[in-house]
Every structure is written in C-alpha cells, then in structure tokens.
N, C-alpha and C. Protein backbone atom coordinates (compact mmCIF):
# COMPACT_ATOMS: atom_id res chain seq x y z
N UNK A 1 -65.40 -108.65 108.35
CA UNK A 1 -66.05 -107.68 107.49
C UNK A 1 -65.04 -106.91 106.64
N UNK A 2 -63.93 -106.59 107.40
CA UNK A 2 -62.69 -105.82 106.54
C UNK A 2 -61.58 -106.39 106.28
N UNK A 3 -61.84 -107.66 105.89
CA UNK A 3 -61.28 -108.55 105.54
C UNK A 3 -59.87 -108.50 104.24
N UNK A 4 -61.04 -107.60 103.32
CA UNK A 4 -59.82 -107.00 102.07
C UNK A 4 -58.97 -106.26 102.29
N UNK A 5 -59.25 -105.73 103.32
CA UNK A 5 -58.07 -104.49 104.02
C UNK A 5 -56.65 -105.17 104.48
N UNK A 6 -57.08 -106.35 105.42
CA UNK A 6 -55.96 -107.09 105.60
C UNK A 6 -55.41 -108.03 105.86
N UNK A 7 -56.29 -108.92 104.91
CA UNK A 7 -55.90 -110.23 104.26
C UNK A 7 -54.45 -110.27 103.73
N UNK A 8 -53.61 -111.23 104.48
CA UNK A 8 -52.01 -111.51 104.03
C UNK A 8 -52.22 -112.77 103.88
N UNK A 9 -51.51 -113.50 102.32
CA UNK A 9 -51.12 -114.98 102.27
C UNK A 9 -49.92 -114.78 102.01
N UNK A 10 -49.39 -115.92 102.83
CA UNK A 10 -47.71 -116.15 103.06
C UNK A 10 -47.55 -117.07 102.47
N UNK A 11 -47.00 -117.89 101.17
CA UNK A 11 -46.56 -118.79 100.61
C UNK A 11 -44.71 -118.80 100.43
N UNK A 12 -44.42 -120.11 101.24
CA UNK A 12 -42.92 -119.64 101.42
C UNK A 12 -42.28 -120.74 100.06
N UNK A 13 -41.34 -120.84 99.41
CA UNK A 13 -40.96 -121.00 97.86
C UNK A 13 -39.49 -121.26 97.42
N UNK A 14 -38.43 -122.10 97.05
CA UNK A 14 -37.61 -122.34 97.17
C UNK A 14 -36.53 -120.89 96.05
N UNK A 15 -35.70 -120.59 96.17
CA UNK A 15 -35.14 -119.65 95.15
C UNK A 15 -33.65 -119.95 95.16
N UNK A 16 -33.27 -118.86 94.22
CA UNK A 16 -32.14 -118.86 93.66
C UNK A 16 -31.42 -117.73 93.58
N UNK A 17 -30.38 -117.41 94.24
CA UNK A 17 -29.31 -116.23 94.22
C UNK A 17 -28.38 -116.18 93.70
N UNK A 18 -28.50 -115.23 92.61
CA UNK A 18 -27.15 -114.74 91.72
C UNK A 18 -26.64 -113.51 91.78
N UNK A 19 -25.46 -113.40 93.05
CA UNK A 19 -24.46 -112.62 93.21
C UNK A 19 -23.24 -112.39 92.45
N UNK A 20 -23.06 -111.27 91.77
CA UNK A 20 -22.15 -110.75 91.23
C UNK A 20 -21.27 -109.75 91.64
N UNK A 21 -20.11 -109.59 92.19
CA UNK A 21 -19.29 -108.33 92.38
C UNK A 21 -17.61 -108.12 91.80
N UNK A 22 -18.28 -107.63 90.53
CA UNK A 22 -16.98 -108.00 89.87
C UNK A 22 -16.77 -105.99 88.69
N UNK A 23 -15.95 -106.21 88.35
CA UNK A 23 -15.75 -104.88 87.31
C UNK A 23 -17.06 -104.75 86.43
N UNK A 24 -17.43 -106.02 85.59
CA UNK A 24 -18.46 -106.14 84.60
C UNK A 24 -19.93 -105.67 85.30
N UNK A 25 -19.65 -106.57 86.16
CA UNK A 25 -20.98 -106.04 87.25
C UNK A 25 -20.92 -106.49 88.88
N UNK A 26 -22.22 -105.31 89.16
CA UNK A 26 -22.34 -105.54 90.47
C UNK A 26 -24.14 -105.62 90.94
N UNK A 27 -24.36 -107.30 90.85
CA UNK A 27 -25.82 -107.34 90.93
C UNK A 27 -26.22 -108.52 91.85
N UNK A 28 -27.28 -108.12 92.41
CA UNK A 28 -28.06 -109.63 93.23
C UNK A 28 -29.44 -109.91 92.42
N UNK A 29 -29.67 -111.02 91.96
CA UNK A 29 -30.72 -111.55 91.52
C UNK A 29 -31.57 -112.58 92.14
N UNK A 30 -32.86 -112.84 92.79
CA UNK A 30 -33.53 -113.76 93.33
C UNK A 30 -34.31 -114.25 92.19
N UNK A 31 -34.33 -115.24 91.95
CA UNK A 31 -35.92 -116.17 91.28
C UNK A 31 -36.16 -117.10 91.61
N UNK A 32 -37.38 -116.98 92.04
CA UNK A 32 -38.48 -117.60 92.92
C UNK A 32 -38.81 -119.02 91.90
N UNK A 33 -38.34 -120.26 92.46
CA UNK A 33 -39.09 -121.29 92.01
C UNK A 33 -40.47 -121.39 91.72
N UNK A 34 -40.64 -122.32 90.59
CA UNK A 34 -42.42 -122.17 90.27
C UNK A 34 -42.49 -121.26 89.28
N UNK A 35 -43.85 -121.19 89.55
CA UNK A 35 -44.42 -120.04 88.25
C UNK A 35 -45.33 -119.20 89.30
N UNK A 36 -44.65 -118.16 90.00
CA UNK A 36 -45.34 -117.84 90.88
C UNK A 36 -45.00 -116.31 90.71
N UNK A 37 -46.01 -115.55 90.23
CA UNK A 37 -46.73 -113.87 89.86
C UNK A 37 -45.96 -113.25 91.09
N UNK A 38 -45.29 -112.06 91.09
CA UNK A 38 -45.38 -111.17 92.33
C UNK A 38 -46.37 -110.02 91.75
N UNK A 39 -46.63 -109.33 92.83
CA UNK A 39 -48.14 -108.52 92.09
C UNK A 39 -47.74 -106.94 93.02
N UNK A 40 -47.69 -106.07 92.66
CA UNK A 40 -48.06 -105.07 93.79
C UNK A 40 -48.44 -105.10 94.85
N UNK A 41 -47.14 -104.24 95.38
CA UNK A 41 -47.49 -104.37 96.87
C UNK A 41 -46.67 -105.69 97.78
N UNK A 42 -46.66 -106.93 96.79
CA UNK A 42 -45.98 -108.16 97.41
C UNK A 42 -44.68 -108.26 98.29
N UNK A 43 -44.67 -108.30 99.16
CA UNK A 43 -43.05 -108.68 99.91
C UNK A 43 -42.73 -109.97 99.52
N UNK A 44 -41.11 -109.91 99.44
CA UNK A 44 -40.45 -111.03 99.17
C UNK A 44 -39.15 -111.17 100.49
N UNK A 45 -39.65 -112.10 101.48
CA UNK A 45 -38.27 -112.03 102.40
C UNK A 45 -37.47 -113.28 102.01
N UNK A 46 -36.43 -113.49 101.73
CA UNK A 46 -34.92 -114.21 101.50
C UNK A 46 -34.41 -114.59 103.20
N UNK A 47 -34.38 -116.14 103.63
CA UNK A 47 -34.02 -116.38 104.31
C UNK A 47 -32.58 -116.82 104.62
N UNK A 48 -32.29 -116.93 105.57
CA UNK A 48 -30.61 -117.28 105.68
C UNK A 48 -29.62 -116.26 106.38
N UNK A 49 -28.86 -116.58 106.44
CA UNK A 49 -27.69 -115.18 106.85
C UNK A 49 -27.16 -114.15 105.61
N UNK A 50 -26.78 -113.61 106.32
CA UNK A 50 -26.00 -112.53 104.99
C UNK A 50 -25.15 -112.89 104.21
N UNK A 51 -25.67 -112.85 103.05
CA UNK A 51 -24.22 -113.03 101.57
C UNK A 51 -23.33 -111.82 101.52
N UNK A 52 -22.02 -112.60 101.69
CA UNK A 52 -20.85 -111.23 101.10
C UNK A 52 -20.18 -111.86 100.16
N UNK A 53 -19.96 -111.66 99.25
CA UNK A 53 -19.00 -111.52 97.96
C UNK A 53 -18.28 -111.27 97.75
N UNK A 54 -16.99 -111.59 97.85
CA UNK A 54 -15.57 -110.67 97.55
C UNK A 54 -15.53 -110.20 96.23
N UNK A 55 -14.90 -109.15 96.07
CA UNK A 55 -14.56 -108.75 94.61
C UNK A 55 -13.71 -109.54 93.59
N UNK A 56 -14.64 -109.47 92.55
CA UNK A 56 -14.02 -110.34 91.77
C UNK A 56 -14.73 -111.83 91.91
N UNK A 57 -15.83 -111.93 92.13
CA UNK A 57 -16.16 -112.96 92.56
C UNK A 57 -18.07 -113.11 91.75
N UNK A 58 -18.38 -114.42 91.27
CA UNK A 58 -19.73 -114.48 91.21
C UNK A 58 -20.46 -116.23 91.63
N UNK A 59 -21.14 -115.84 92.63
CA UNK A 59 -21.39 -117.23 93.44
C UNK A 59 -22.98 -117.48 93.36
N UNK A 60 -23.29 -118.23 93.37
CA UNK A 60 -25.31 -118.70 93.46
C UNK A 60 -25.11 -119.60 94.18
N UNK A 61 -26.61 -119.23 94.98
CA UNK A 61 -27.22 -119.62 96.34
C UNK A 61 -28.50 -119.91 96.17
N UNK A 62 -28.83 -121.51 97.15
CA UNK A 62 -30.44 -121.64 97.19
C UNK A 62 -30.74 -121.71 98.42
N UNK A 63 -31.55 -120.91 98.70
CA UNK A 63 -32.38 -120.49 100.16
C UNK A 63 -34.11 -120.94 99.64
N UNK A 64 -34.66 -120.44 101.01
CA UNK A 64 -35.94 -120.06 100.88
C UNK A 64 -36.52 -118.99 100.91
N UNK A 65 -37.68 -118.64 100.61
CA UNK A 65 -38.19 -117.45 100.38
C UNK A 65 -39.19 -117.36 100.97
N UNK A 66 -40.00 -116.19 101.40
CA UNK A 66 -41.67 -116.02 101.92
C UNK A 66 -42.30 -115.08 101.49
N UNK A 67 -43.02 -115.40 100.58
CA UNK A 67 -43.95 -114.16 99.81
C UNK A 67 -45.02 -113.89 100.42
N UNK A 68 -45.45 -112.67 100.99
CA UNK A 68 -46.47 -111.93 101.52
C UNK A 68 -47.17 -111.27 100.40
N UNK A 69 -48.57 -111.95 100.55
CA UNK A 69 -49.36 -111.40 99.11
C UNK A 69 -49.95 -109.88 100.15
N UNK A 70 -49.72 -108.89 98.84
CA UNK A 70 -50.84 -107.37 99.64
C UNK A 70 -52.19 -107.70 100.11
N UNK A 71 -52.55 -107.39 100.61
CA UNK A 71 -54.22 -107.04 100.76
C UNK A 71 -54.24 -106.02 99.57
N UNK A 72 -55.51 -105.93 99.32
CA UNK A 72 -56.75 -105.69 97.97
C UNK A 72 -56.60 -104.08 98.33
N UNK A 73 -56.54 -103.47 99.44
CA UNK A 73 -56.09 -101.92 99.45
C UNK A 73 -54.65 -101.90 99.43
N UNK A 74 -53.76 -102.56 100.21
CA UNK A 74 -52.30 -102.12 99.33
C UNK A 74 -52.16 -102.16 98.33
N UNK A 75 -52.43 -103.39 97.47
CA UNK A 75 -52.20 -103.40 95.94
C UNK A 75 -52.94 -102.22 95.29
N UNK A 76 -53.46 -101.48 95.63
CA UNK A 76 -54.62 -100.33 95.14
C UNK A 76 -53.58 -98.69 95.46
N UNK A 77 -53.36 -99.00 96.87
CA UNK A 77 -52.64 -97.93 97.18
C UNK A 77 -51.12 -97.91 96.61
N UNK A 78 -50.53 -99.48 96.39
CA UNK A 78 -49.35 -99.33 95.59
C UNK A 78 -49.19 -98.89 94.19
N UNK A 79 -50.27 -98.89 93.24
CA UNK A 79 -50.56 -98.64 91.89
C UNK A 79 -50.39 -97.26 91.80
N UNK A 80 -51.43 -96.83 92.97
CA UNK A 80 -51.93 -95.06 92.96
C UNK A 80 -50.27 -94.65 93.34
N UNK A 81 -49.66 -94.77 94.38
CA UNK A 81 -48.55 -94.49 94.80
C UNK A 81 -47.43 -94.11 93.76
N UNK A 82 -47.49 -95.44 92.69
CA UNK A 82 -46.56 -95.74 92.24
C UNK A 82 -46.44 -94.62 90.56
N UNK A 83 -47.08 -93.82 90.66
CA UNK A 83 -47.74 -93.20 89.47
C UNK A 83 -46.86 -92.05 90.15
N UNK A 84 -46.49 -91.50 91.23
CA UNK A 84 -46.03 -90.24 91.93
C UNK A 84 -44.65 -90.21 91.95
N UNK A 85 -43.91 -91.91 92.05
CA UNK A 85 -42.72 -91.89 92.59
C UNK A 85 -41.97 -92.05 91.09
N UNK A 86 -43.03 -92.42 90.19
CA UNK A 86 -41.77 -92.68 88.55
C UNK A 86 -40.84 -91.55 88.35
N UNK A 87 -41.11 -90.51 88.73
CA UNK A 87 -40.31 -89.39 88.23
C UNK A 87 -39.24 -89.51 88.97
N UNK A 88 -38.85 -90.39 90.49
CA UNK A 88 -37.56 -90.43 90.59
C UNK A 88 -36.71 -90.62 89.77
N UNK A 89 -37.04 -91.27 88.75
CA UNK A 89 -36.53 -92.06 87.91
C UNK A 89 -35.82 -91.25 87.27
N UNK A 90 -36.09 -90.57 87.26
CA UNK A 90 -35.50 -89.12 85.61
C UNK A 90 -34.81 -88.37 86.47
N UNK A 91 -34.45 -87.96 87.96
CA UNK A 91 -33.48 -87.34 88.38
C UNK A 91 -32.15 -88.04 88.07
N UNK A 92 -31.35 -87.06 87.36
CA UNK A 92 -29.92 -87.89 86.93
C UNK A 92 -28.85 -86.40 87.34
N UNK A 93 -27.81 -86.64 87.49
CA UNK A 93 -26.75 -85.26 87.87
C UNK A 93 -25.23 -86.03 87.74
N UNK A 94 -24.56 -85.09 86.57
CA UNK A 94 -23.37 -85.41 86.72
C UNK A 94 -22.74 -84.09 87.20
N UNK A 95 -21.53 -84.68 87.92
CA UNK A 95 -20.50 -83.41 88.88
C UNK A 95 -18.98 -83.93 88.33
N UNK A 96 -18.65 -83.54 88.85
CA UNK A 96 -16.65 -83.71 88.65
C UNK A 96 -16.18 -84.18 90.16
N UNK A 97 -17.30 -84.18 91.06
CA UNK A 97 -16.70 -84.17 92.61
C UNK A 97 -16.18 -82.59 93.25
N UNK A 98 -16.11 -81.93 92.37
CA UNK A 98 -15.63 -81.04 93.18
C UNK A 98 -16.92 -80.02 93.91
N UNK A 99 -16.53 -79.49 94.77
CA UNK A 99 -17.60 -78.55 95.49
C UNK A 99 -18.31 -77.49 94.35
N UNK A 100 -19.39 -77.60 94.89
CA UNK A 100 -20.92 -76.51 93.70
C UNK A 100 -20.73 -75.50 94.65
C-alpha cells in the first residue's frame, strides 16, 4: 500500500574515475556509463578500494557503480529540502589566519 514511500531500484552501471591532484587542480569525477538520469534524492555508491593520488599526479579508473533510485517521498522531500540549504552556498569569509 506504501509502496511510494519506499520503493528503491538498484541498477548497478559500469563508470569512470577522473582523479586529479595536482597545482592546476584538485578533483574526482565519476561518469556513469549509459545514458542514465540521476534524479533527486539518488545515491551513487563507487565500488572498489580507496583511490589515493599522489601529488602531482592525474590517473582514471573503471569500477562499478550502484545507483539507488529515491522513493517518490524522498525525491519530494529532497526538492523541498533543497530550497533551504542553497544559501550555504553564499557563505564565503576571507581572514589572514590570524586570530578575530
């Protein structure tokens, strides 16, 4: 009966990791093989052991992936949610390091 509440589909998906840790940058990128939507609310778990990167270094990796689709109230509650938390966004502060 409450089925929309918490309905999870797990579709697991081959991907691609692009680690960077270098001066220019410092980034991890996943993309998900396919043509496959992430939607609100969606988990994305990355399988495998832990990537470390030495500095100075940029390496890509193919693992697998497991996408957990929301249920029909997370994706609802992530939208509403997500309307509250934008303003993290705009907290910015520069200091010198020294004590305020």
């Amino acid at each position: 009966m409450l089925g929309w509440l918490s309905h999870h589909e797990s579709i697991e998906v081959p991907c691609t990791i692009d680690v960077e840790h270098t001066n220019e940058s410092l980034h991890a990128h996943v993309d998900l093989d396919g043509d496959l939507e992430i939607g609100p609310g969606d988990e994305v778990l990355v399988h495998g052991e832990a990537i470390d990167v030495p500095f100075g270094e940029r390496r890509v990796f193919h693992r697998r992936a497991t996408v957990r689709r929301a249920s029909w109230f997370k994706r609802q509650w992530t939208r509403f949610a997500a309307q509250f938390e934008l303003t993290e966004l705009y907290e910015v502060s520069f200091t010198s390091g020294r004590k305020l």
